[in-house]
Protein backbone atom coordinates (compact mmCIF):
# COMPACT_ATOMS: atom_id res chain seq x y z
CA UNK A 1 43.00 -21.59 -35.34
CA UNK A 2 40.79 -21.63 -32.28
CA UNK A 3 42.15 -23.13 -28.75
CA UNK A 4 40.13 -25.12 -26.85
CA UNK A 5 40.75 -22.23 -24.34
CA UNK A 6 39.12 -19.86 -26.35
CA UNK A 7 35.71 -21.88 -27.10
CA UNK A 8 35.05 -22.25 -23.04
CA UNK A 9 32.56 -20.04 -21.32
CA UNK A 10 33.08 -20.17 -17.87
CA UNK A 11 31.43 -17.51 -15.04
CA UNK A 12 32.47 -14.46 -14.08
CA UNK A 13 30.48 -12.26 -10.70
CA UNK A 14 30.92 -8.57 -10.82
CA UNK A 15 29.69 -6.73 -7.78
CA UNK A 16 29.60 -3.08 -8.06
CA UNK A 17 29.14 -0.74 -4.62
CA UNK A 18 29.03 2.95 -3.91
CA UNK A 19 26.95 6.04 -3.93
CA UNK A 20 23.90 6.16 -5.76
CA UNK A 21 24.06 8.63 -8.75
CA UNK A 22 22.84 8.36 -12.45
CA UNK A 23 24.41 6.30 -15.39
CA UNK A 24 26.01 3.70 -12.94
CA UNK A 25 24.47 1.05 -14.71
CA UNK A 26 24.75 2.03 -18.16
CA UNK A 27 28.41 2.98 -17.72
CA UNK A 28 28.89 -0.49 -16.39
CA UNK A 29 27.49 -2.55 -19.05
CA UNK A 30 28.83 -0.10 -21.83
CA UNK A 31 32.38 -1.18 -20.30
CA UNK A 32 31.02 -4.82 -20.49
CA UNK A 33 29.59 -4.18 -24.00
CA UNK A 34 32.04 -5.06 -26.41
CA UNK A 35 33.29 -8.20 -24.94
CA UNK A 36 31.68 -11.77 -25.87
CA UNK A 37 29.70 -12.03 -22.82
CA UNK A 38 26.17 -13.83 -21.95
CA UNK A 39 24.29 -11.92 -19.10
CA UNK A 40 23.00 -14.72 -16.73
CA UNK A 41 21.49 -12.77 -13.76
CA UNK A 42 21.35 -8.97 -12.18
CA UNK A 43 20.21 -8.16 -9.01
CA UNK A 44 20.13 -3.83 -7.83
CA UNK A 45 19.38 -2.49 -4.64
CA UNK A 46 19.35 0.94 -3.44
CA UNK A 47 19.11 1.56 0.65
CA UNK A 48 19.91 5.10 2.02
CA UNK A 49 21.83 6.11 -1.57
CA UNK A 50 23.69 3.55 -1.46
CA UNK A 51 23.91 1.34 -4.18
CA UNK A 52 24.88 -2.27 -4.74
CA UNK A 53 24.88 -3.62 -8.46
CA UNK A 54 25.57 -7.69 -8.87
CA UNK A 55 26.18 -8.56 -12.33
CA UNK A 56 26.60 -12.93 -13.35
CA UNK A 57 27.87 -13.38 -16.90
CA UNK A 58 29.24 -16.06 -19.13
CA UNK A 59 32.47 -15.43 -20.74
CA UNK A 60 35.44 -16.47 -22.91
CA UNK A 61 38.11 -16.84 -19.88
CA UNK A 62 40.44 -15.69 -22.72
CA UNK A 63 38.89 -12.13 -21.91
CA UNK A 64 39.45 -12.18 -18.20
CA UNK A 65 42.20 -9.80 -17.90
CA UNK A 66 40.90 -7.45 -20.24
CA UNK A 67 37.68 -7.36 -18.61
CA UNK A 68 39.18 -6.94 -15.23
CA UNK A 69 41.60 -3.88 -16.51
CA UNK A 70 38.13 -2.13 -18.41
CA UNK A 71 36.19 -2.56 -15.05
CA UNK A 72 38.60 -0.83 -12.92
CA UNK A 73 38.86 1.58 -15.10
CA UNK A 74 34.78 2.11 -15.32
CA UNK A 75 35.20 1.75 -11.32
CA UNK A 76 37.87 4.79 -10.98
CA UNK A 77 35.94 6.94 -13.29
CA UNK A 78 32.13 6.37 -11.26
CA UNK A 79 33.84 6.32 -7.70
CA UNK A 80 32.90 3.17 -6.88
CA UNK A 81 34.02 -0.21 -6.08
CA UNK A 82 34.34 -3.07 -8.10
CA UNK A 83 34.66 -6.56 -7.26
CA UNK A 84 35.32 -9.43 -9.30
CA UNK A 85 35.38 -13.45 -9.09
CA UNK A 86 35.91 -15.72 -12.20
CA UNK A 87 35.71 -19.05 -12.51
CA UNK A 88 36.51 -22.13 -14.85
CA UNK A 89 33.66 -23.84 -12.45
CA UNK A 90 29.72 -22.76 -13.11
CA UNK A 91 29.08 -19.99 -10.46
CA UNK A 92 25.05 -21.13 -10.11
CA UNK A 93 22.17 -18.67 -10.90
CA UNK A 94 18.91 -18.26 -9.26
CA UNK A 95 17.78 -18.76 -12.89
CA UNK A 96 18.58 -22.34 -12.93
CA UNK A 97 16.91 -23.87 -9.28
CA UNK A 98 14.13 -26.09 -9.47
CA UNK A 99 11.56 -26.04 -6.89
CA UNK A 100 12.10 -22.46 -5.40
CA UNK A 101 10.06 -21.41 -1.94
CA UNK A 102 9.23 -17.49 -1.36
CA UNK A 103 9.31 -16.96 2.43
CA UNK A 104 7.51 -13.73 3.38
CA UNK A 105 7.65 -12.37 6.81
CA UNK A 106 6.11 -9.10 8.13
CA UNK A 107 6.16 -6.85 11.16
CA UNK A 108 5.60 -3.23 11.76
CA UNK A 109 9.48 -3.77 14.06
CA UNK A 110 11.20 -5.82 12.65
CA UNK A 111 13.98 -6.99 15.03
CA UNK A 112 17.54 -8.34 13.64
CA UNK A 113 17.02 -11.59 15.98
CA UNK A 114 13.67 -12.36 14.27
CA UNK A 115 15.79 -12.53 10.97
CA UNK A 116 18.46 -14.51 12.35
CA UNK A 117 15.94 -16.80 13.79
CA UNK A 118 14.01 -16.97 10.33
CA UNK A 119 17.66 -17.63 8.27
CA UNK A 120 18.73 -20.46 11.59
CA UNK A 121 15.88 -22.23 10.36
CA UNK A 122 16.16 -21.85 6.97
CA UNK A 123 19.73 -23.41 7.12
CA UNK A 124 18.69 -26.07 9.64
CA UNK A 125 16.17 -27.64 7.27
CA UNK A 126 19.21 -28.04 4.73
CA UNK A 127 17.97 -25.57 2.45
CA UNK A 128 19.42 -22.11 1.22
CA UNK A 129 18.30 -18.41 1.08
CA UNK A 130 19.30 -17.42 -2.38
CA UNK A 131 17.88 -14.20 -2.44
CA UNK A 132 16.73 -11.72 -0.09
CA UNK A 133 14.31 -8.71 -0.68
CA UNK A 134 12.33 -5.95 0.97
CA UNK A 135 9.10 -5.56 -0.70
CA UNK A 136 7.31 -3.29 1.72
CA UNK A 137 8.37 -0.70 4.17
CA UNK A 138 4.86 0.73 5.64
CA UNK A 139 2.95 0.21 7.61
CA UNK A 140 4.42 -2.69 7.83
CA UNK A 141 8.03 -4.46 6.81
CA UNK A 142 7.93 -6.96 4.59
CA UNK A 143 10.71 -9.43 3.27
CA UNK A 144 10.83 -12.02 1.19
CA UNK A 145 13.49 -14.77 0.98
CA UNK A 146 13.88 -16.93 -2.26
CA UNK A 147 14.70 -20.73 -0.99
CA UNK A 148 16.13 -23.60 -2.54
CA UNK A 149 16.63 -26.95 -1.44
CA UNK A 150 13.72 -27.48 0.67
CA UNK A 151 9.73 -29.11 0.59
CA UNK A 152 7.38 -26.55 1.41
CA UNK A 153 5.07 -28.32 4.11
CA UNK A 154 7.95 -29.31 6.36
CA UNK A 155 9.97 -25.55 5.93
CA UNK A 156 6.55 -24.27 7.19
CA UNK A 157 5.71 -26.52 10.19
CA UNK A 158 9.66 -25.62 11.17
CA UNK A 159 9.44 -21.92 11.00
CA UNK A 160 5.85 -21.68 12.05
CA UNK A 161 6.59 -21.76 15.50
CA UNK A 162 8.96 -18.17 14.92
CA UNK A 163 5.49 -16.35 14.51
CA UNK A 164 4.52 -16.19 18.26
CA UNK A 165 8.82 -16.33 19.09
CA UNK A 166 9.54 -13.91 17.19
CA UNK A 167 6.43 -11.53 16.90
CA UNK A 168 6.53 -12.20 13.16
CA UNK A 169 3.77 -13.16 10.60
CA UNK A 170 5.25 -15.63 8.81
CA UNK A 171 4.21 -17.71 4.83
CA UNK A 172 5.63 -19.96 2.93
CA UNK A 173 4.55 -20.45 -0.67
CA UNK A 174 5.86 -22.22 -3.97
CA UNK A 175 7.61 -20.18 -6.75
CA UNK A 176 6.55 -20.54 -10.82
CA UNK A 177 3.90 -19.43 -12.37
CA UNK A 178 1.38 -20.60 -9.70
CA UNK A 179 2.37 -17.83 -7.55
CA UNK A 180 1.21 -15.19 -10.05
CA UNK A 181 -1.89 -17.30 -11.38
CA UNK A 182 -5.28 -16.37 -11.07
CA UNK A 183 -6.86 -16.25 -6.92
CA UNK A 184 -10.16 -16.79 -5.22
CA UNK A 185 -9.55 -14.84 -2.16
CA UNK A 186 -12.29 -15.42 0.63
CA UNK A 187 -13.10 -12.99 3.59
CA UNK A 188 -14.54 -13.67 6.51
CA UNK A 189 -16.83 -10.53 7.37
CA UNK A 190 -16.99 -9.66 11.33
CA UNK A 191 -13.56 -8.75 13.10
CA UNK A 192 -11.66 -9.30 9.19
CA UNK A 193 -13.64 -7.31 6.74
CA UNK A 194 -14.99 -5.15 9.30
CA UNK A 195 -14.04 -3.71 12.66
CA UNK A 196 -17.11 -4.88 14.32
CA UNK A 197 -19.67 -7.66 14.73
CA UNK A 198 -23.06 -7.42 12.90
CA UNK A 199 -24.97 -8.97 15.53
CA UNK A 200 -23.69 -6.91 18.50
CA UNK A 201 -24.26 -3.77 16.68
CA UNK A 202 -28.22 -5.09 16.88
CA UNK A 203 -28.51 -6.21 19.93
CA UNK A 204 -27.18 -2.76 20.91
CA UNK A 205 -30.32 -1.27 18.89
CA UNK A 206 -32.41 -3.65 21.12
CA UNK A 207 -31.10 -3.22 24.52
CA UNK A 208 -29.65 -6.90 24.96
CA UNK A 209 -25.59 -6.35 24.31
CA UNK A 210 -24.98 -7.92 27.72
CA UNK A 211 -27.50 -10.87 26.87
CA UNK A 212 -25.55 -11.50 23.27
CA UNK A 213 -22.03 -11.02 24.94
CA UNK A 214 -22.80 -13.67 28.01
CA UNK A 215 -24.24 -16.29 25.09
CA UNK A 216 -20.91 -15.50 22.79
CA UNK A 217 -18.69 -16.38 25.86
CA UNK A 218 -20.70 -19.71 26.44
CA UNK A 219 -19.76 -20.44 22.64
CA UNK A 220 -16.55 -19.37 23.26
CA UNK A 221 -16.53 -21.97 25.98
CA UNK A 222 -17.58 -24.82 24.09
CA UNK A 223 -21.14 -24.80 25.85
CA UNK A 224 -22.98 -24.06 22.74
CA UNK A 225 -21.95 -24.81 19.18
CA UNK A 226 -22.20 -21.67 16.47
CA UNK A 227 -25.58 -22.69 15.59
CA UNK A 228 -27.19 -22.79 18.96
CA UNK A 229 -25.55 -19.74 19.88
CA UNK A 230 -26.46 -17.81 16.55
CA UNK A 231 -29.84 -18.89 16.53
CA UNK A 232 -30.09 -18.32 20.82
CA UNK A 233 -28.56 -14.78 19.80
CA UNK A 234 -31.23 -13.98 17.32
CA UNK A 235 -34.10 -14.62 19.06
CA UNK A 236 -33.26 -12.12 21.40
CA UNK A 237 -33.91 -9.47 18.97
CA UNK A 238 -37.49 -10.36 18.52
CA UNK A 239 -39.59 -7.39 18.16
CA UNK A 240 -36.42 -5.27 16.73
CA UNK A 241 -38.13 -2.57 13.84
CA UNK A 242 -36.66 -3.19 10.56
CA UNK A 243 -35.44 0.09 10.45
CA UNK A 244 -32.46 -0.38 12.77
CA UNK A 245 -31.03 -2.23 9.91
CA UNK A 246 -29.84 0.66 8.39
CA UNK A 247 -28.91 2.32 10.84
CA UNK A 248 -26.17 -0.28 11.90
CA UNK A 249 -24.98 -0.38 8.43
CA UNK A 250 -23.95 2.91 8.47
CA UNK A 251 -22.40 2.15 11.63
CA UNK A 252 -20.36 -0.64 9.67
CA UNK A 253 -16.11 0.11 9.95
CA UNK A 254 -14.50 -0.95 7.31
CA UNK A 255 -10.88 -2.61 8.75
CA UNK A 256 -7.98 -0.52 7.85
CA UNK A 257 -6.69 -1.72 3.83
CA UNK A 258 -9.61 -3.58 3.45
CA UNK A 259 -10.44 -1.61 0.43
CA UNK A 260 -6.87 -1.27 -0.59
CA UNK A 261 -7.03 -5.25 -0.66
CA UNK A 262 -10.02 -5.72 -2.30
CA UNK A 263 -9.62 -2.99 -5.30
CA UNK A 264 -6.08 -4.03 -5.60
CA UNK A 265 -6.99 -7.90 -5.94
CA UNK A 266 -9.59 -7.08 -9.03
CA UNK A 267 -6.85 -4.74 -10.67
CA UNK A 268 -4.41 -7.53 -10.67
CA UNK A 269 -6.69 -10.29 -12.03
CA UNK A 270 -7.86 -12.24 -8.62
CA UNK A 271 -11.38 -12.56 -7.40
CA UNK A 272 -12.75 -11.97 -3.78
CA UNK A 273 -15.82 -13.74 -2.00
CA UNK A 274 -17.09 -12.81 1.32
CA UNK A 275 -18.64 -15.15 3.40
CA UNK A 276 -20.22 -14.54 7.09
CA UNK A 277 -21.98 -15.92 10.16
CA UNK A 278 -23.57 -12.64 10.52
CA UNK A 279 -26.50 -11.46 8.04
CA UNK A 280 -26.77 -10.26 4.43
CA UNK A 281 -29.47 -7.44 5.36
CA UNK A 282 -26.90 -5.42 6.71
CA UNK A 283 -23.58 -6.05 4.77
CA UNK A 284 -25.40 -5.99 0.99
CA UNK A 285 -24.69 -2.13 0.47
CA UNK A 286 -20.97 -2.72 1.46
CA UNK A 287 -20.79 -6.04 -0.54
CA UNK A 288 -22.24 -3.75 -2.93
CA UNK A 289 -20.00 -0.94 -3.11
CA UNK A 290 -16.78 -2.70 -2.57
CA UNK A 291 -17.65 -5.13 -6.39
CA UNK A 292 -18.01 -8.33 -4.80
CA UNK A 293 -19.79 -10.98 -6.92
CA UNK A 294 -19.85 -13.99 -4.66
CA UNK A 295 -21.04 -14.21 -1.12
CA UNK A 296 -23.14 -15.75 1.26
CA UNK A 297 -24.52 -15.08 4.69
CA UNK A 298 -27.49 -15.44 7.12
CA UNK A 299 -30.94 -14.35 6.16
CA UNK A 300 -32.88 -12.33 9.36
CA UNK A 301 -36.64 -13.06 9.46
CA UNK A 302 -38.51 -10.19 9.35
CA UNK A 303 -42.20 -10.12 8.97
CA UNK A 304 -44.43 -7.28 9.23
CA UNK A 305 -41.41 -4.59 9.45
CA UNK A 306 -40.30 -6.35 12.52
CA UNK A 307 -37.55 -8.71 13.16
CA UNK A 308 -39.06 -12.43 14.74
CA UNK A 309 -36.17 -13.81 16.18
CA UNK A 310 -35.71 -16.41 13.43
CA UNK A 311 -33.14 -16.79 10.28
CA UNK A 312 -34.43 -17.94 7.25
CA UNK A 313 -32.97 -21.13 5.63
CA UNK A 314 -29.55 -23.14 6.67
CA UNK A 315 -27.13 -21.39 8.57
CA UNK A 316 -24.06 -20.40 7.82
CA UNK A 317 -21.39 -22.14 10.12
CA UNK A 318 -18.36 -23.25 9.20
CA UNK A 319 -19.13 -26.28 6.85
CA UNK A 320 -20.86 -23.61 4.98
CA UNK A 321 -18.00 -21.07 4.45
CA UNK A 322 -15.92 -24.22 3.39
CA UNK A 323 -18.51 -25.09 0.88
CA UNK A 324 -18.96 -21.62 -0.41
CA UNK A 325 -15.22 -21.49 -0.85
CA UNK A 326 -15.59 -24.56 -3.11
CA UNK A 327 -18.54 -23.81 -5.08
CA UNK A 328 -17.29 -20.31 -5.71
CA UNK A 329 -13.76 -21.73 -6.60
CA UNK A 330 -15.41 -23.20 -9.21
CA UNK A 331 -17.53 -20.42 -10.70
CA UNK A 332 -14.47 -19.18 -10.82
CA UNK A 333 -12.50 -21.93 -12.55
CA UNK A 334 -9.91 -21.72 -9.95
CA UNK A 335 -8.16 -25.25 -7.78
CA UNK A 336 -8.31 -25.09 -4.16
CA UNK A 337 -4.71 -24.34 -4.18
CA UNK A 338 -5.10 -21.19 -6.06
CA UNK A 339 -7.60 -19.85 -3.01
CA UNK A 340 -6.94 -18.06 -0.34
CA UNK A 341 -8.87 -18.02 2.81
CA UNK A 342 -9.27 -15.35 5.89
CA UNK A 343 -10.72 -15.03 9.38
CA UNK A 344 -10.34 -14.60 12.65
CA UNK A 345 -12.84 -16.94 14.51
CA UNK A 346 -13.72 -20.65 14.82
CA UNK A 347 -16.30 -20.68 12.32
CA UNK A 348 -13.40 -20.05 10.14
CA UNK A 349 -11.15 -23.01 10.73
CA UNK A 350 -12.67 -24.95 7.97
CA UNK A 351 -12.13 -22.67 5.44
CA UNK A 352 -8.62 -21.90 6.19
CA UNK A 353 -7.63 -25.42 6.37
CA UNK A 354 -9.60 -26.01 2.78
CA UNK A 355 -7.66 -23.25 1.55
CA UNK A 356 -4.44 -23.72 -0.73
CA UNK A 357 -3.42 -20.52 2.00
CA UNK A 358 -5.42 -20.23 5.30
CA UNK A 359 -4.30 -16.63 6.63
CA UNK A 360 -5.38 -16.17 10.27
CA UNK A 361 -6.31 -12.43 10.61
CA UNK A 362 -6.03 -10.92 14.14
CA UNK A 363 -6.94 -14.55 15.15
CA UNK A 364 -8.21 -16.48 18.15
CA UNK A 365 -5.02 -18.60 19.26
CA UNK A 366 -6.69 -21.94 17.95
CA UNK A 367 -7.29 -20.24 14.39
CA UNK A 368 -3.91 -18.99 14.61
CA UNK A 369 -2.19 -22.10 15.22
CA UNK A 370 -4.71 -23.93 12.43
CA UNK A 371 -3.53 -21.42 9.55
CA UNK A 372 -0.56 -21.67 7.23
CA UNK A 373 0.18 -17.78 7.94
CA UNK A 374 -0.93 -15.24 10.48
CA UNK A 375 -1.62 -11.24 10.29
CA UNK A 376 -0.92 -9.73 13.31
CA UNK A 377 -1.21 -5.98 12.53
CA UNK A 378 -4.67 -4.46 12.15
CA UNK A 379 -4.05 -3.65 8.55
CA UNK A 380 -5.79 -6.61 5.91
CA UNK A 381 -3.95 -5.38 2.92
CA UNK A 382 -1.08 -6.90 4.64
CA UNK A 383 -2.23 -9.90 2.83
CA UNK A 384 -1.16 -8.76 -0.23
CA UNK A 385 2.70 -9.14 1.02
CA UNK A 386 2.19 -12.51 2.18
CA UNK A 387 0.47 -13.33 -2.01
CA UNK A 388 4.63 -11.81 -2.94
CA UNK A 389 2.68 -8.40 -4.12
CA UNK A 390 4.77 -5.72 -3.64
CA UNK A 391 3.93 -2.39 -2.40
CA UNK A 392 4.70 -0.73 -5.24
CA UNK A 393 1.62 -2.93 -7.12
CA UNK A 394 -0.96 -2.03 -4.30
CA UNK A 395 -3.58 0.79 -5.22
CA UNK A 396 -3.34 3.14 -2.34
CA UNK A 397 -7.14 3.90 -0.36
């Protein structure tokens, strides 16, 4: 006859600790083998050889005791410890929240304040951490923290302000199968994509750096709007010989994991667009050589081998890049949410905010505070981390 007793499962946590060494987790679950057990989670981590094995199972509480004796044995025989809680009450698994945040922050130091200050918040906004992982170590540290209990849009405007605090990057981003779908990830070009900016690099060619640098600063300002400054910009390399053009594109830096990004973004599925203020006569090869299908940028005049101090059709300003980001979303049968959206400058702001993630790269403080995450370190493949890629996905340069 079976008891009551015997037909309830209840929850048992094992949580295993000690040096690092083969078999460990065979030998466990060989000891756990020939009970009636249902394995409900397992979580492994390894830091410095040390090793720490968490184990959730279902189980006939009838077995309890016999598991317990079998464990300690298994524990005696690896030299490790062994810890055990069982209980007639559901111990909850990760498995079974609803509505699960990923909150990734980086740094190349990460201090043990920043963390606190990160968790503080997490707790304040009533919600819990219920996992914690390092997905990247170099160049920069990146950890994620699985959250339950909490709306995404208000657990990012409350730990947004930790960025500048703390010196973290901070992002906040849904869990599912939306996290792993299919992205549109949009550059900007000058200062993201590239170290430089196109149009400096020309008006070095011409002689008139100072003349483009005191017009920028007026933009900068709020004097002159991008297209008055663009177009003021331009027509002070009137008379410029076609040739220079190549000659500034193979002046062209790339920015540090900008290729890692890019390459490792096709391998995995996702599709990149560049967009820029600047012009497609120089960046082409690069857009080119790096497999990019969509883009858009300005067009120099140039008639006769020489450059007139004109651009050819609309400029591209920010209403542009946002549009691009939409009409390319859709060439790509993608949602806004599933795009992502970087730069550094103004004429980015309406792209980021369009974005379902507006990343702020090495940003002006109004673009920074306008984004839903920031970069901070001069390396773009960063981005990746904040997207919950780990390093060990990323295609190395």
């Amino acid at each position: 006859m079976v008891t009551s007793n015997e037909k309830e499962q209840f929850t048992g946590l094992i949580l295993l600790s000690g040096v690092d060494k083969p078999g460990i987790t065979e030998a466990l679950f060989t000891t756990l083998a020939p009970f009636s057990i249902s394995v409900l989670d397992i979580e492994q981590v390894v830091i410095s050889n040390r090793l720490i094995l968490t184990v959730l199972i279902s189980l006939n509480p009838a077995h309890e005791k016999a598991i317990e004796k079998d464990l300690m044995d298994c524990a005696n025989a690896l030299d490790v410890d062994i810890a055990t809680l069982f209980a007639h009450t559901n111990i909850s698994s990760i498995t079974e929240k609803k509505g699960l945040l990923h909150v990734v922050i980086l740094s190349s130091q990460l201090k043990p304040q920043a963390v606190a200050a990160v968790a503080g918040v997490i707790s304040g906004a009533g919600a819990n951490i219920e996992r914690v992982t390092r997905t990247a170590s170099t160049p920069v540290t990146a950890i994620e923290f699985i959250v339950s209990g909490a709306a995404q849009e208000a657990l990012s405007s409350a730990l947004s302000p930790l960025a500048a605090i703390e010196g973290i990057d901070i992002a906040v981003s849904p869990g599912g199968l939306m996290r792993f779908a299919k992205k549109l990830v949009q550059l900007d070009v000058d200062s993201t994509l590239i170290t430089q900016e196109v149009i400096e690099l020309l008006a070095n060619k011409a002689g008139v750096a100072q003349e483009v640098k005191t017009i920028t600063e007026s933009a900068m300002r709020g004097e002159l709007d991008f297209e008055q400054s663009l177009r003021a910009r331009v027509l002070l390399l009137k008379g410029l010989p076609e040739s220079v053009i190549s000659q500034v594109q193979s002046e062209i830096v790339l920015t540090p994991g900008a290729r890692t990004l890019i390459r490792t973004l096709h391998r995995l599925g996702h599709s990149v667009s560049v967009v820029s203020g600047g012009f497609i006569d120089v960046i082409t090869p690069l857009i080119k050589e790096l497999g990019i299908n969509y883009y858009r940028a300005n067009k120099l005049e140039i008639v006769n081998g020489f450059l007139t101090g004109e651009i050819e059709g609309p400029v591209i300003d920010r209403a542009a890049k946002a549009l691009a980001l939409r009409e390319f979303a859709d060439l790509e049968s993608v949602t806004m949410a599933q795009t992502v959206a970087i730069g550094d400058g103004a004429n980015d702001l309406d792209m980021i905010a369009a974005a379902g993630l507006g990343i702020a790269f090495n940003a002006k403080p109004a673009v920074k505070a306008a984004a839903d995450s920031t970069v901070s370190d001069p390396y773009l493949d960063s981005v990746l981390y904040l997207l919950g890629i780990p390093r060990e996905a990323i295609e190395d340069e």
